[in-house]
N, C-alpha and C. Protein backbone atom coordinates (compact mmCIF):
# COMPACT_ATOMS: atom_id res chain seq x y z
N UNK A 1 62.73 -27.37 144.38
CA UNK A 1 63.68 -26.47 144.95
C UNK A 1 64.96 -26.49 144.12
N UNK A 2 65.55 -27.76 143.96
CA UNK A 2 66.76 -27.70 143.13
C UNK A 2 66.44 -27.26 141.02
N UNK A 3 65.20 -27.22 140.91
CA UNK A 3 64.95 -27.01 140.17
C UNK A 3 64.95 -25.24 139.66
N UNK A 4 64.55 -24.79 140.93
CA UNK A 4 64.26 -23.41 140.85
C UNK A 4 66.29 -22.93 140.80
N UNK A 5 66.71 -23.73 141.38
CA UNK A 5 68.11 -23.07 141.44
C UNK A 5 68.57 -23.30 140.09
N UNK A 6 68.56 -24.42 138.96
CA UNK A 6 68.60 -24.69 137.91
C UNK A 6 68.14 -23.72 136.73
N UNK A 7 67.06 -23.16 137.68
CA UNK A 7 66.17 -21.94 136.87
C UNK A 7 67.12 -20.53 136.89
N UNK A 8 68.01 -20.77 137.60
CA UNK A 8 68.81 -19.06 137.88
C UNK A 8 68.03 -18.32 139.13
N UNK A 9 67.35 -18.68 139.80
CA UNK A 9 66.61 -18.44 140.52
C UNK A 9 67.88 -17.78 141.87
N UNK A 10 67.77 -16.45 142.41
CA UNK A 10 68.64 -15.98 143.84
C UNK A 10 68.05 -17.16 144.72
N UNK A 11 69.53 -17.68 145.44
CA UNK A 11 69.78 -18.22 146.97
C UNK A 11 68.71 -18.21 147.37
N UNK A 12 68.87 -16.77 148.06
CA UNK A 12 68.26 -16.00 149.12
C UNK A 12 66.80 -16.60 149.06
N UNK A 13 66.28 -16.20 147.74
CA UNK A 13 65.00 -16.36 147.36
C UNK A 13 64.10 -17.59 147.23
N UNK A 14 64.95 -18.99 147.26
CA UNK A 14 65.01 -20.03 147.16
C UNK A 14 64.85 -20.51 148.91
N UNK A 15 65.42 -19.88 149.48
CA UNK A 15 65.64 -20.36 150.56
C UNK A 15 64.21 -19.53 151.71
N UNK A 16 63.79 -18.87 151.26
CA UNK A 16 62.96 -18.22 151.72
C UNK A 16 61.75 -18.71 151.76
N UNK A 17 61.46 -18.95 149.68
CA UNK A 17 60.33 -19.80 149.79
C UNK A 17 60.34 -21.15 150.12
N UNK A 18 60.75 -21.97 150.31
CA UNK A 18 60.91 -22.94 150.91
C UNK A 18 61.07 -23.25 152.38
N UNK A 19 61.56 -22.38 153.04
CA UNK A 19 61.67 -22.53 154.36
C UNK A 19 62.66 -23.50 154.56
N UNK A 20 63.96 -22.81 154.14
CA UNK A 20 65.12 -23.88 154.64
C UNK A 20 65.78 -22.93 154.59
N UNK A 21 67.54 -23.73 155.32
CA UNK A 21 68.25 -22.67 155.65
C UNK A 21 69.23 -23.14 154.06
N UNK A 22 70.12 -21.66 154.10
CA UNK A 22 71.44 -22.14 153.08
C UNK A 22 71.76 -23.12 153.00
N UNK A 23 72.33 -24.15 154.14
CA UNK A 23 73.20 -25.33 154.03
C UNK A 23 72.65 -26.17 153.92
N UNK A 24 71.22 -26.66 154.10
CA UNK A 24 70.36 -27.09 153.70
C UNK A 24 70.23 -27.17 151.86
N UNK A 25 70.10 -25.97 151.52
CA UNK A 25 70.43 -25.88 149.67
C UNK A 25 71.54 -26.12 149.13
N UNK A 26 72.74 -26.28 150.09
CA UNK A 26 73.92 -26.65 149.49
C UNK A 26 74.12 -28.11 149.26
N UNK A 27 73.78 -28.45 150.97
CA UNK A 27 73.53 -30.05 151.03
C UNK A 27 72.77 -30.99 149.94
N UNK A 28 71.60 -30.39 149.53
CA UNK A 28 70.84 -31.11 148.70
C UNK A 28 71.79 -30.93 146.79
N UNK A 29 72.02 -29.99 146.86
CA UNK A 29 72.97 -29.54 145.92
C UNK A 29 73.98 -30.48 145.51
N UNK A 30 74.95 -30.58 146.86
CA UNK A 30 76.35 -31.39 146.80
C UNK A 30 75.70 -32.86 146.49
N UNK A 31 74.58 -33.34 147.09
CA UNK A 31 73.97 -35.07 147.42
C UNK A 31 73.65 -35.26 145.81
N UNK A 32 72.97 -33.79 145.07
CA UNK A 32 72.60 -34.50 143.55
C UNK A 32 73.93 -34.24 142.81
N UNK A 33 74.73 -33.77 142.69
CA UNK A 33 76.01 -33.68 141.92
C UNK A 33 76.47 -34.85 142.55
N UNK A 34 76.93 -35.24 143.71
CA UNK A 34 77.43 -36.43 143.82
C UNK A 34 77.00 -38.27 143.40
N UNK A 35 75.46 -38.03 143.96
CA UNK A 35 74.74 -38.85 143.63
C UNK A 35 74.13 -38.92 142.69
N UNK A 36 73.16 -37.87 142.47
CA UNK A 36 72.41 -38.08 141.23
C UNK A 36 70.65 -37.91 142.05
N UNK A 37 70.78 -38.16 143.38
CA UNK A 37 69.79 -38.34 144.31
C UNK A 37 69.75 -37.38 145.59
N UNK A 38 68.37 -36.75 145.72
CA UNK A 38 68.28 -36.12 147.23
C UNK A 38 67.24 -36.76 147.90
N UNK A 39 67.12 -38.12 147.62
CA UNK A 39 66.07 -38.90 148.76
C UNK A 39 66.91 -38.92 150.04
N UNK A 40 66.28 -38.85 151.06
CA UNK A 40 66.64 -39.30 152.57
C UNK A 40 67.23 -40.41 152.23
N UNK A 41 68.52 -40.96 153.48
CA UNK A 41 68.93 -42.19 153.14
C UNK A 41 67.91 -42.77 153.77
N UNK A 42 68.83 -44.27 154.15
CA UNK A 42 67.67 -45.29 154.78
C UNK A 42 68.05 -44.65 156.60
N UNK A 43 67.26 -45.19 157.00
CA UNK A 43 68.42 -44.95 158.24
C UNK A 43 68.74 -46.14 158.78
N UNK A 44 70.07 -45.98 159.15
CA UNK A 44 70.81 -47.28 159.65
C UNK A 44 70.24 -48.23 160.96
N UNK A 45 70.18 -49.64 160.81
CA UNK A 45 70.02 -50.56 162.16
C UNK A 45 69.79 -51.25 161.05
N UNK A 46 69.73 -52.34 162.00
CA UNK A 46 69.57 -53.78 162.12
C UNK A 46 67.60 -53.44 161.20
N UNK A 47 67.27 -55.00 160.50
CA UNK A 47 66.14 -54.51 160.42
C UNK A 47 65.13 -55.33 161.63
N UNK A 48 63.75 -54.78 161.60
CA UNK A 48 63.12 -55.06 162.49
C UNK A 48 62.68 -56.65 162.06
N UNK A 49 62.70 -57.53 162.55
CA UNK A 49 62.30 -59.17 162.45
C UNK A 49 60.77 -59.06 163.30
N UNK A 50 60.96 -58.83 163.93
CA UNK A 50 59.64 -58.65 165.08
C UNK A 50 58.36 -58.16 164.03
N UNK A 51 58.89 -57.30 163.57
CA UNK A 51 57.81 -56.21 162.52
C UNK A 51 57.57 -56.93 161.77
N UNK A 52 58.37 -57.31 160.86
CA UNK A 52 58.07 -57.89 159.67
C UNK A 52 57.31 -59.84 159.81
N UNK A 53 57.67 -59.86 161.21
CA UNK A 53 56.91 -61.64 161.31
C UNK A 53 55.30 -61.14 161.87
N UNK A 54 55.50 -59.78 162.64
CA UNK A 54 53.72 -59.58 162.22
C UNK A 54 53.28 -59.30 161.57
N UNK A 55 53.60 -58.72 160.47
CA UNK A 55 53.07 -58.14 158.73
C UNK A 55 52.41 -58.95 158.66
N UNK A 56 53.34 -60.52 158.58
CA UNK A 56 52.85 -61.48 157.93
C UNK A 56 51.77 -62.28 158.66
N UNK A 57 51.86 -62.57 160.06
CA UNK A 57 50.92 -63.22 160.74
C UNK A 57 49.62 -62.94 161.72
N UNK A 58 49.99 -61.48 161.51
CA UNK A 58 49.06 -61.06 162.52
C UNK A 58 47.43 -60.98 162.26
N UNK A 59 47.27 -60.83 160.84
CA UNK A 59 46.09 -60.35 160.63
C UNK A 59 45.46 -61.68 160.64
N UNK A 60 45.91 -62.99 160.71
CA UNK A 60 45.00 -64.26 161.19
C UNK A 60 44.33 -64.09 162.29
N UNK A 61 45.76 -63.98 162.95
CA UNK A 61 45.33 -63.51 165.02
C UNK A 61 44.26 -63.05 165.26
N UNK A 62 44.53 -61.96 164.64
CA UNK A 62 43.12 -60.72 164.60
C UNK A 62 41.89 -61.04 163.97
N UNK A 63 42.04 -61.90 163.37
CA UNK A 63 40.14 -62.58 162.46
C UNK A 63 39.90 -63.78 163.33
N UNK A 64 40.82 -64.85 163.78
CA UNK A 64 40.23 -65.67 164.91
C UNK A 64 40.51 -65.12 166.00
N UNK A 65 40.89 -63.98 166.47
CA UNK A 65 40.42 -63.37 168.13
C UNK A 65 40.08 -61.98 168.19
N UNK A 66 38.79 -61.60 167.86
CA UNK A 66 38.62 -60.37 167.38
C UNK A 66 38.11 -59.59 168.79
N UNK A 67 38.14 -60.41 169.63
CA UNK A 67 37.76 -59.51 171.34
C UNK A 67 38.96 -59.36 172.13
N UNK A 68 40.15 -60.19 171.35
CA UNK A 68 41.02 -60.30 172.68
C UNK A 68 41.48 -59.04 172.92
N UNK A 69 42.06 -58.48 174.14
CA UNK A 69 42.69 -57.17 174.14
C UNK A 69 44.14 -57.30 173.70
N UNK A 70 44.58 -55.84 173.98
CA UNK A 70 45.92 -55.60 173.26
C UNK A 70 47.18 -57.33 174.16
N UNK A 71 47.12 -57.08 175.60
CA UNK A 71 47.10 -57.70 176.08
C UNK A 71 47.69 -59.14 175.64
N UNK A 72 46.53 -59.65 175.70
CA UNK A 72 46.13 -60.86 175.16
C UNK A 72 46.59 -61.78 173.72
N UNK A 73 46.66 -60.60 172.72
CA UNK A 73 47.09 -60.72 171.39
C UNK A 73 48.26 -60.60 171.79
N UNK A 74 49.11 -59.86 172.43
CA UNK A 74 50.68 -60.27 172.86
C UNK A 74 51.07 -61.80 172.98
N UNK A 75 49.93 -62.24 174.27
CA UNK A 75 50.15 -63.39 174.89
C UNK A 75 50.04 -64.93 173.42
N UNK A 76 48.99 -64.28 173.13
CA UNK A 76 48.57 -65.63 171.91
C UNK A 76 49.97 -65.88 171.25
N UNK A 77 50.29 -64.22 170.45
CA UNK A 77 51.48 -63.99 169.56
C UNK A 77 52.76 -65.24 170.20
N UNK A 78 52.82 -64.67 171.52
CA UNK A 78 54.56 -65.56 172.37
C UNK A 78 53.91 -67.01 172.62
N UNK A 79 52.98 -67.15 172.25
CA UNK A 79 52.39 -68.71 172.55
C UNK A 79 52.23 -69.51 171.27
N UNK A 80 51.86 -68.88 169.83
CA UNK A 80 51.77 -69.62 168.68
C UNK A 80 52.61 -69.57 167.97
N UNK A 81 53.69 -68.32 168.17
CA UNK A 81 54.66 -67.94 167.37
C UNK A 81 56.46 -68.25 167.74
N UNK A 82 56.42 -68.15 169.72
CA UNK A 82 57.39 -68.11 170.08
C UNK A 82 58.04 -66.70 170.25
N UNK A 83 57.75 -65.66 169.91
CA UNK A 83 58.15 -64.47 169.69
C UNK A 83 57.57 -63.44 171.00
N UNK A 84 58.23 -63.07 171.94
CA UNK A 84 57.88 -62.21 172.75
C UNK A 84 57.41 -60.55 171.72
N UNK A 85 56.49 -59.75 172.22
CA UNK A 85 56.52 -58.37 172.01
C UNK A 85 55.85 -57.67 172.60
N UNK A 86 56.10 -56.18 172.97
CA UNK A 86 55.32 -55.40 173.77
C UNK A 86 54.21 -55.13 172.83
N UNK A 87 53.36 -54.32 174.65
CA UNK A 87 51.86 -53.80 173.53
C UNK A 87 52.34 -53.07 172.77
N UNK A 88 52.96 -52.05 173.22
CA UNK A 88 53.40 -50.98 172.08
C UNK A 88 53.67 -51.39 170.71
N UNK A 89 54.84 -52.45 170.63
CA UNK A 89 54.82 -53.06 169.28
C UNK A 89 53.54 -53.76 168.69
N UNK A 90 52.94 -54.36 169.59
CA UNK A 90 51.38 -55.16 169.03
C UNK A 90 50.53 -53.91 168.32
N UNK A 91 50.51 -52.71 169.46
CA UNK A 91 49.37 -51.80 169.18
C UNK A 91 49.85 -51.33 167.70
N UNK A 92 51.28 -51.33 166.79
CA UNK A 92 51.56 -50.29 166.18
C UNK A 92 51.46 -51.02 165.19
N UNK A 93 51.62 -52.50 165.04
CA UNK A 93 51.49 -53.64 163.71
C UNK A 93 49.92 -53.66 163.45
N UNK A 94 49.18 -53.62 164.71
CA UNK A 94 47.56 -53.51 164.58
C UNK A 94 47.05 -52.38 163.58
N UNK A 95 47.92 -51.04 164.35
CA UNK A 95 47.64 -49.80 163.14
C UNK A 95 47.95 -50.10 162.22
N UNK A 96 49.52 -50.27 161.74
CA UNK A 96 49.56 -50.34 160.22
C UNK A 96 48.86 -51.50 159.60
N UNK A 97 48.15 -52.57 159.96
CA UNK A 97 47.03 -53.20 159.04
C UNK A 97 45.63 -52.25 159.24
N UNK A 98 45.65 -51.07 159.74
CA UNK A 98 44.69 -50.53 159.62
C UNK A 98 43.39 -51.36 160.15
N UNK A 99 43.69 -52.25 161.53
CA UNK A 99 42.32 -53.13 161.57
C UNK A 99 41.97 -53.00 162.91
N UNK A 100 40.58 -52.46 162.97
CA UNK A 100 40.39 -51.70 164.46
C UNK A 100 39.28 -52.90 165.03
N UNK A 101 39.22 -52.47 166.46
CA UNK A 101 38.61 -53.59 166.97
C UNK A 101 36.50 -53.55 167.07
N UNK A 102 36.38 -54.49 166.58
CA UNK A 102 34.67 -53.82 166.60
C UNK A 102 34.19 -55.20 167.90
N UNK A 103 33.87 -54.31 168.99
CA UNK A 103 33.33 -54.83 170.62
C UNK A 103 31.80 -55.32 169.64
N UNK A 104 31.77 -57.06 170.25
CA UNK A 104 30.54 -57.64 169.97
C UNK A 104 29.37 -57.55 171.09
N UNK A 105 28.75 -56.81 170.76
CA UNK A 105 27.49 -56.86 171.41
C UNK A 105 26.12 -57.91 171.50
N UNK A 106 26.36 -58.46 172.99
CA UNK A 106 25.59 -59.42 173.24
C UNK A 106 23.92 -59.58 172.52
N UNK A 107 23.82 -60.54 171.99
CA UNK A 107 22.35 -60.46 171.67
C UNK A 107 21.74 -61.27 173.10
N UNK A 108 20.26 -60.80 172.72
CA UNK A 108 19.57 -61.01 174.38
C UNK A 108 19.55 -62.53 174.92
N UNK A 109 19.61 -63.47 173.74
CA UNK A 109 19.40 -64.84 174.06
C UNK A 109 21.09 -65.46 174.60
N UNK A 110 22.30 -64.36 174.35
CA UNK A 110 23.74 -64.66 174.96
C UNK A 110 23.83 -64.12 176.46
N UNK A 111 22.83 -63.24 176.71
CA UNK A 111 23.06 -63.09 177.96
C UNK A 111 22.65 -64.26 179.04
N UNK A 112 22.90 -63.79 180.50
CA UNK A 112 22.11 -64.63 181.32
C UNK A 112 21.32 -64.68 181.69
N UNK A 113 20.42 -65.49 180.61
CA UNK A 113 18.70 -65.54 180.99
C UNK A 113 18.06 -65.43 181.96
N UNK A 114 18.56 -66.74 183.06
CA UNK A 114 18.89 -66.78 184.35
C UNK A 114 18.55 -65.34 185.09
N UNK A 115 19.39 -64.92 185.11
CA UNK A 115 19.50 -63.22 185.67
C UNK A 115 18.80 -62.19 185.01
N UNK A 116 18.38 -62.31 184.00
CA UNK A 116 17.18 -61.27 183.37
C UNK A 116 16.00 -61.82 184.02
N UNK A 117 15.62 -63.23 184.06
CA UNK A 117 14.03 -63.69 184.43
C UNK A 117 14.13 -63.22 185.86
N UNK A 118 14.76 -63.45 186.93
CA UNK A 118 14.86 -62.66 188.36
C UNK A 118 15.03 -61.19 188.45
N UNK A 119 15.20 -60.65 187.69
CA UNK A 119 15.31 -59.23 187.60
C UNK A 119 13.87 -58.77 187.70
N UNK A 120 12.96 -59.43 186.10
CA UNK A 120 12.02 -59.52 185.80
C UNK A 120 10.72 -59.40 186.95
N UNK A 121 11.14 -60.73 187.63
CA UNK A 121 10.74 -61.56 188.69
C UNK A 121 9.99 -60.44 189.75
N UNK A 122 11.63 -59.47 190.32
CA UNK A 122 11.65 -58.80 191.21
C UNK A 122 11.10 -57.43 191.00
N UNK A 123 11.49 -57.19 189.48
CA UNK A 123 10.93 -55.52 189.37
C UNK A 123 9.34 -55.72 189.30
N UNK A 124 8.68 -56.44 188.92
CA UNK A 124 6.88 -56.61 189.10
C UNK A 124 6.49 -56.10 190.55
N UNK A 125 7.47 -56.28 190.99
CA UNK A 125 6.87 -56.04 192.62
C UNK A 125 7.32 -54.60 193.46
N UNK A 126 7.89 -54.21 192.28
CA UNK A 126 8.65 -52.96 192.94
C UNK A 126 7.56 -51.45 192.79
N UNK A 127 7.38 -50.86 193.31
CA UNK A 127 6.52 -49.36 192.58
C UNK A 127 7.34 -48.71 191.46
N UNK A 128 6.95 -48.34 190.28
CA UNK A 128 7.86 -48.01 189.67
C UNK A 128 8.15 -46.50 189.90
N UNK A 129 6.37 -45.94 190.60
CA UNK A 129 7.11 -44.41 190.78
C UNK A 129 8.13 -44.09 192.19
N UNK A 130 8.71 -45.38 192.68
CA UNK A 130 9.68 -44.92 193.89
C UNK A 130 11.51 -45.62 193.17
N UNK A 131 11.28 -45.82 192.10
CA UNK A 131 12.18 -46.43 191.38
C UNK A 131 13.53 -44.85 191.18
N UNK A 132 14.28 -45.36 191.47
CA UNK A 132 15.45 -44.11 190.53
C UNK A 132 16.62 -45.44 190.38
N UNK A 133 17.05 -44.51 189.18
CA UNK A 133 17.95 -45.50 188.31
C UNK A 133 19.16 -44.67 188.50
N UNK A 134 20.10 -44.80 188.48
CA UNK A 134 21.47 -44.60 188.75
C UNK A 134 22.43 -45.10 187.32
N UNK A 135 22.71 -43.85 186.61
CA UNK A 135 23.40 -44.09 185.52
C UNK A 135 24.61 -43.24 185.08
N UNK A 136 25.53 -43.80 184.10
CA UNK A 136 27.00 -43.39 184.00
C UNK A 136 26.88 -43.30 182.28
N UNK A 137 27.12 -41.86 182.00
CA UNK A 137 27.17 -41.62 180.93
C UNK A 137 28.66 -40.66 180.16
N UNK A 138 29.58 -41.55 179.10
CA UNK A 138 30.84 -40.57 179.43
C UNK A 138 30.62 -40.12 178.31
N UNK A 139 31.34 -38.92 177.40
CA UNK A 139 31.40 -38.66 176.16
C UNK A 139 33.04 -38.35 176.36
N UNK A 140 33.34 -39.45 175.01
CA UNK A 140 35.23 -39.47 175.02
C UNK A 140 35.57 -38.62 174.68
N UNK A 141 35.18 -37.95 173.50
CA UNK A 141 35.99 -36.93 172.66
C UNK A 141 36.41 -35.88 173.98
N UNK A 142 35.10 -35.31 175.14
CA UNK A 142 35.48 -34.35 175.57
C UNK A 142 36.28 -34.95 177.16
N UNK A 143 36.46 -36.70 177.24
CA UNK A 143 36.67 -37.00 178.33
C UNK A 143 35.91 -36.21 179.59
N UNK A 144 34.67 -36.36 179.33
CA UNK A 144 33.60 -36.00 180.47
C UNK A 144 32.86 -37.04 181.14
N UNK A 145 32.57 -37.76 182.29
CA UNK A 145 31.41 -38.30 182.54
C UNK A 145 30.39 -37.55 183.49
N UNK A 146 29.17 -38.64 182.99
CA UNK A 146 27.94 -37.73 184.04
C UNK A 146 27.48 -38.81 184.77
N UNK A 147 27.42 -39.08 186.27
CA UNK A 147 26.66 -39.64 187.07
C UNK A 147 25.47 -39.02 187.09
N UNK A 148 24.10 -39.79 186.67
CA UNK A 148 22.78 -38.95 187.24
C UNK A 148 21.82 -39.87 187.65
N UNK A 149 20.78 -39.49 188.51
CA UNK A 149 20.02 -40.37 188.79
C UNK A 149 18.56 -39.90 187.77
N UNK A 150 17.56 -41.10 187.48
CA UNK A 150 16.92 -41.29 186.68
C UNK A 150 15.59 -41.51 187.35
N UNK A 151 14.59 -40.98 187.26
CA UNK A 151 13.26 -41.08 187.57
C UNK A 151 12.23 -41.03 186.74
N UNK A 152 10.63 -41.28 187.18
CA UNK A 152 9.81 -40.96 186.25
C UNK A 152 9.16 -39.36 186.33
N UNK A 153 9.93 -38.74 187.37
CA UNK A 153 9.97 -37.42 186.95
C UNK A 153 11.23 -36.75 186.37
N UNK A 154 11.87 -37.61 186.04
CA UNK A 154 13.00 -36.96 184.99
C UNK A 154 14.72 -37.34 185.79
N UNK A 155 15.61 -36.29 185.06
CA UNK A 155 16.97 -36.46 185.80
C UNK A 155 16.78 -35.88 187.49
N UNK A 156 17.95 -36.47 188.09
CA UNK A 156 17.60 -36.01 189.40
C UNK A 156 18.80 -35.17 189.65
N UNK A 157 18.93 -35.93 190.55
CA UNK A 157 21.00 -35.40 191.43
C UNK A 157 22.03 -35.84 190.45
N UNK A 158 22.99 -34.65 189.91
CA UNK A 158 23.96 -35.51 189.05
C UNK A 158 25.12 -34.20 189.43
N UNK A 159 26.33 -35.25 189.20
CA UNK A 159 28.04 -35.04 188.95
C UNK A 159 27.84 -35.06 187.84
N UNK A 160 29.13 -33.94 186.99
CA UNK A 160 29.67 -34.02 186.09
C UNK A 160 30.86 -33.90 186.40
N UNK A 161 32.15 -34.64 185.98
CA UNK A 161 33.42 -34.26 186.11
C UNK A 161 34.22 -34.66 184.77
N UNK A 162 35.49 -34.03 185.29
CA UNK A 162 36.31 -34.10 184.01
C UNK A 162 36.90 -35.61 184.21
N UNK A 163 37.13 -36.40 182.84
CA UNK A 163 37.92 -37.71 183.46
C UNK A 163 36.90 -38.94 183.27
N UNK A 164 36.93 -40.36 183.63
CA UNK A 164 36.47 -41.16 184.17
C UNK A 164 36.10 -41.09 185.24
N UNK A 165 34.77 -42.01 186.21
CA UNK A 165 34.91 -41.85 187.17
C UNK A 165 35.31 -43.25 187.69
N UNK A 166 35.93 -43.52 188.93
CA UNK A 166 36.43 -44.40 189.55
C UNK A 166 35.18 -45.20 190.58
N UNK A 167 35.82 -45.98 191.02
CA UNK A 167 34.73 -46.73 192.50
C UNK A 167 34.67 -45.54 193.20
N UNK A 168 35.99 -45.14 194.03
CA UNK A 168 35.73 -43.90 195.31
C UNK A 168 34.85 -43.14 194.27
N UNK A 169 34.71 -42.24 193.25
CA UNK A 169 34.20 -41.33 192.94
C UNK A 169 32.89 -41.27 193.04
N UNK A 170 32.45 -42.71 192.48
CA UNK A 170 30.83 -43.21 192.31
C UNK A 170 30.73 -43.38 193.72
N UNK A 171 31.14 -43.67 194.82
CA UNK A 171 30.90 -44.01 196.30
C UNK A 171 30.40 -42.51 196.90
N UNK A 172 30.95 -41.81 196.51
CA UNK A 172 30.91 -40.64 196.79
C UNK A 172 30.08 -39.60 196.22
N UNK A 173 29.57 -39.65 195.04
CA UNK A 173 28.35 -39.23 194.81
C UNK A 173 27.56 -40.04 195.22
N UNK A 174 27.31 -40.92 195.56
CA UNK A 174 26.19 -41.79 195.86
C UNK A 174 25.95 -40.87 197.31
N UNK A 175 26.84 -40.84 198.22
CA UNK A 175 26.66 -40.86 199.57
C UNK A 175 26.60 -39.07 199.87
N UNK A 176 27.20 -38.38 198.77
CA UNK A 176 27.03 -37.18 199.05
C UNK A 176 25.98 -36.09 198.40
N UNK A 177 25.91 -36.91 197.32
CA UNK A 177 24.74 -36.28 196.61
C UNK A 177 23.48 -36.88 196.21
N UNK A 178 23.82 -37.77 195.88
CA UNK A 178 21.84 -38.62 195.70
C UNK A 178 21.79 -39.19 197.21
N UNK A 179 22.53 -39.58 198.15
CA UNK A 179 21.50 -39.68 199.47
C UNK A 179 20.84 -38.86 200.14
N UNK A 180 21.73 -37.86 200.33
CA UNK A 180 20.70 -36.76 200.81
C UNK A 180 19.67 -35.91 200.22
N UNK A 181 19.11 -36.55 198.84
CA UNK A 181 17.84 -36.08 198.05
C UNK A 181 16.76 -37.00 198.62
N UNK A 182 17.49 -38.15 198.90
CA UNK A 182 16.49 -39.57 198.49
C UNK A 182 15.17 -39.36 199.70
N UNK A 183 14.11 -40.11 199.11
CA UNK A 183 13.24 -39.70 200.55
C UNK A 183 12.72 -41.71 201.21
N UNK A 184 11.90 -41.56 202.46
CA UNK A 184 12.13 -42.95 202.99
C UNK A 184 11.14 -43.75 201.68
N UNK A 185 11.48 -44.83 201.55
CA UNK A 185 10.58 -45.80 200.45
C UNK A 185 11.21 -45.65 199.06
N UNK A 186 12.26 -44.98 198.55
CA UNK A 186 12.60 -44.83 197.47
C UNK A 186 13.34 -46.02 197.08
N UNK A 187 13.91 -46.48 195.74
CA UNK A 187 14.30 -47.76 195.75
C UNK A 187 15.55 -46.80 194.60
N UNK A 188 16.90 -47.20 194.91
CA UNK A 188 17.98 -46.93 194.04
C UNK A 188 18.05 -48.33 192.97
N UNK A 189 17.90 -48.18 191.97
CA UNK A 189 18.67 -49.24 190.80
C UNK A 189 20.09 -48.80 190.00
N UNK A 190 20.67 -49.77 190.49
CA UNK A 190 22.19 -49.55 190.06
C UNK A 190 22.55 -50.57 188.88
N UNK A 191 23.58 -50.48 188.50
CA UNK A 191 23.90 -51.40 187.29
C UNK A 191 24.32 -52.60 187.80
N UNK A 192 24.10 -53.37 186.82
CA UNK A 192 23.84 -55.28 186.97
C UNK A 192 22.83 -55.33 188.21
N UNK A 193 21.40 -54.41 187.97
CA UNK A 193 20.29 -54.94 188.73
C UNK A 193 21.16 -55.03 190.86
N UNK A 194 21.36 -54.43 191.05
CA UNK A 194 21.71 -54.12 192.29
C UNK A 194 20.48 -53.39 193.06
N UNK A 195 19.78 -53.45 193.71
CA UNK A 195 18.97 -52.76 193.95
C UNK A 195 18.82 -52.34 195.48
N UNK A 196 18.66 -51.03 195.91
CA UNK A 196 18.89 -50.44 197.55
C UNK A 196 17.99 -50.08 197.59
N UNK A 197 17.30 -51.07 198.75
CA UNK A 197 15.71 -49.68 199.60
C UNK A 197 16.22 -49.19 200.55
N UNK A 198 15.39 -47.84 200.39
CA UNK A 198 15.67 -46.63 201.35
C UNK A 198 14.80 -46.30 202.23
């Protein structure tokens, strides 16, 4: 821009293509005759200490506690460091190391064995064609979930709404829409193996 004015280039024309106003071209004008420079200054305060002691320490935090929540990594931080900070500040030192959280997924021998072999135990004895499964499926991007029920003749009774759904919500399809499909002898399976005869 200050170049084009250097060029003999009209105001007007300068200011047009660029999308700035006059005083704007004067300003930058007066800052390099005076200075020599049209960088932004700094902007004034105090500097951040908080920021700069997580630059340095955080990304340990984050390789020995790679599940904790935002939360949590606060709490560790004011416990190993001495340093109080909000999530907000945690969440924004997390971004600028660019280090996102990857959720560990249980392998089958971490779960509770215990509670899979009784599951096991119990579903042998169940009919599977009076079985319906009861499942929660969300897709984030469009913040949608789908309650539907699951059979061996296919999907059954289902909600879709906008949002998450809550306890009341799931209470409430349960009682307003898959009960009054259900017929006597049917068996509902809900999540963590909950199971309702009907």
């Amino acid at each position: 821009m200050l170049r084009a004015v250097y060029q003999g280039r009209p105001r007007a024309e300068i200011v047009s293509t660029f999308a700035i106003s006059l005083a704007t071209l004067k300003r930058y004008l007066k800052r390099q005759r005076e200075i020599g420079d049209v960088r932004a200054k700094p902007i004034p305060g105090r500097p951040a200490k908080k920021g700069a002691a997580l630059q340095a320490g955080l990304l340990s935090q984050l390789d020995t506690h790679p599940d904790a929540t935002l939360t949590e990594h606060c709490q560790i931080w004011e416990t190993t460091q001495g340093m109080q900070v909000s999530a907000a500040t945690m969440s924004r030192a997390i971004q600028r190391l660019n280090w996102t959280r990857k959720k560990k997924a249980l392998q089958a021998s971490e779960q509770k064995e215990e509670e899979r072999a009784a599951w096991r135990e119990q579903a042998q004895t169940l009919d599977a064609g009076k079985l319906i499964f009861i499942d929660v499926a969300r897709n984030k991007r469009a913040n949608i979930t789908l309650l539907a029920s699951l059979s061996l003749q296919g999907m059954g009774e289902a909600l879709i709404l906008e949002g998450s759904a809550d306890t009341t919500t799931f209470e409430i399809s349960i009682e307003q829409i898959l009960a009054p499909s259900l017929q006597a002898g049917q068996i509902v399976v809900m999540g963590k193996w909950v199971v309702v005869r009907w």
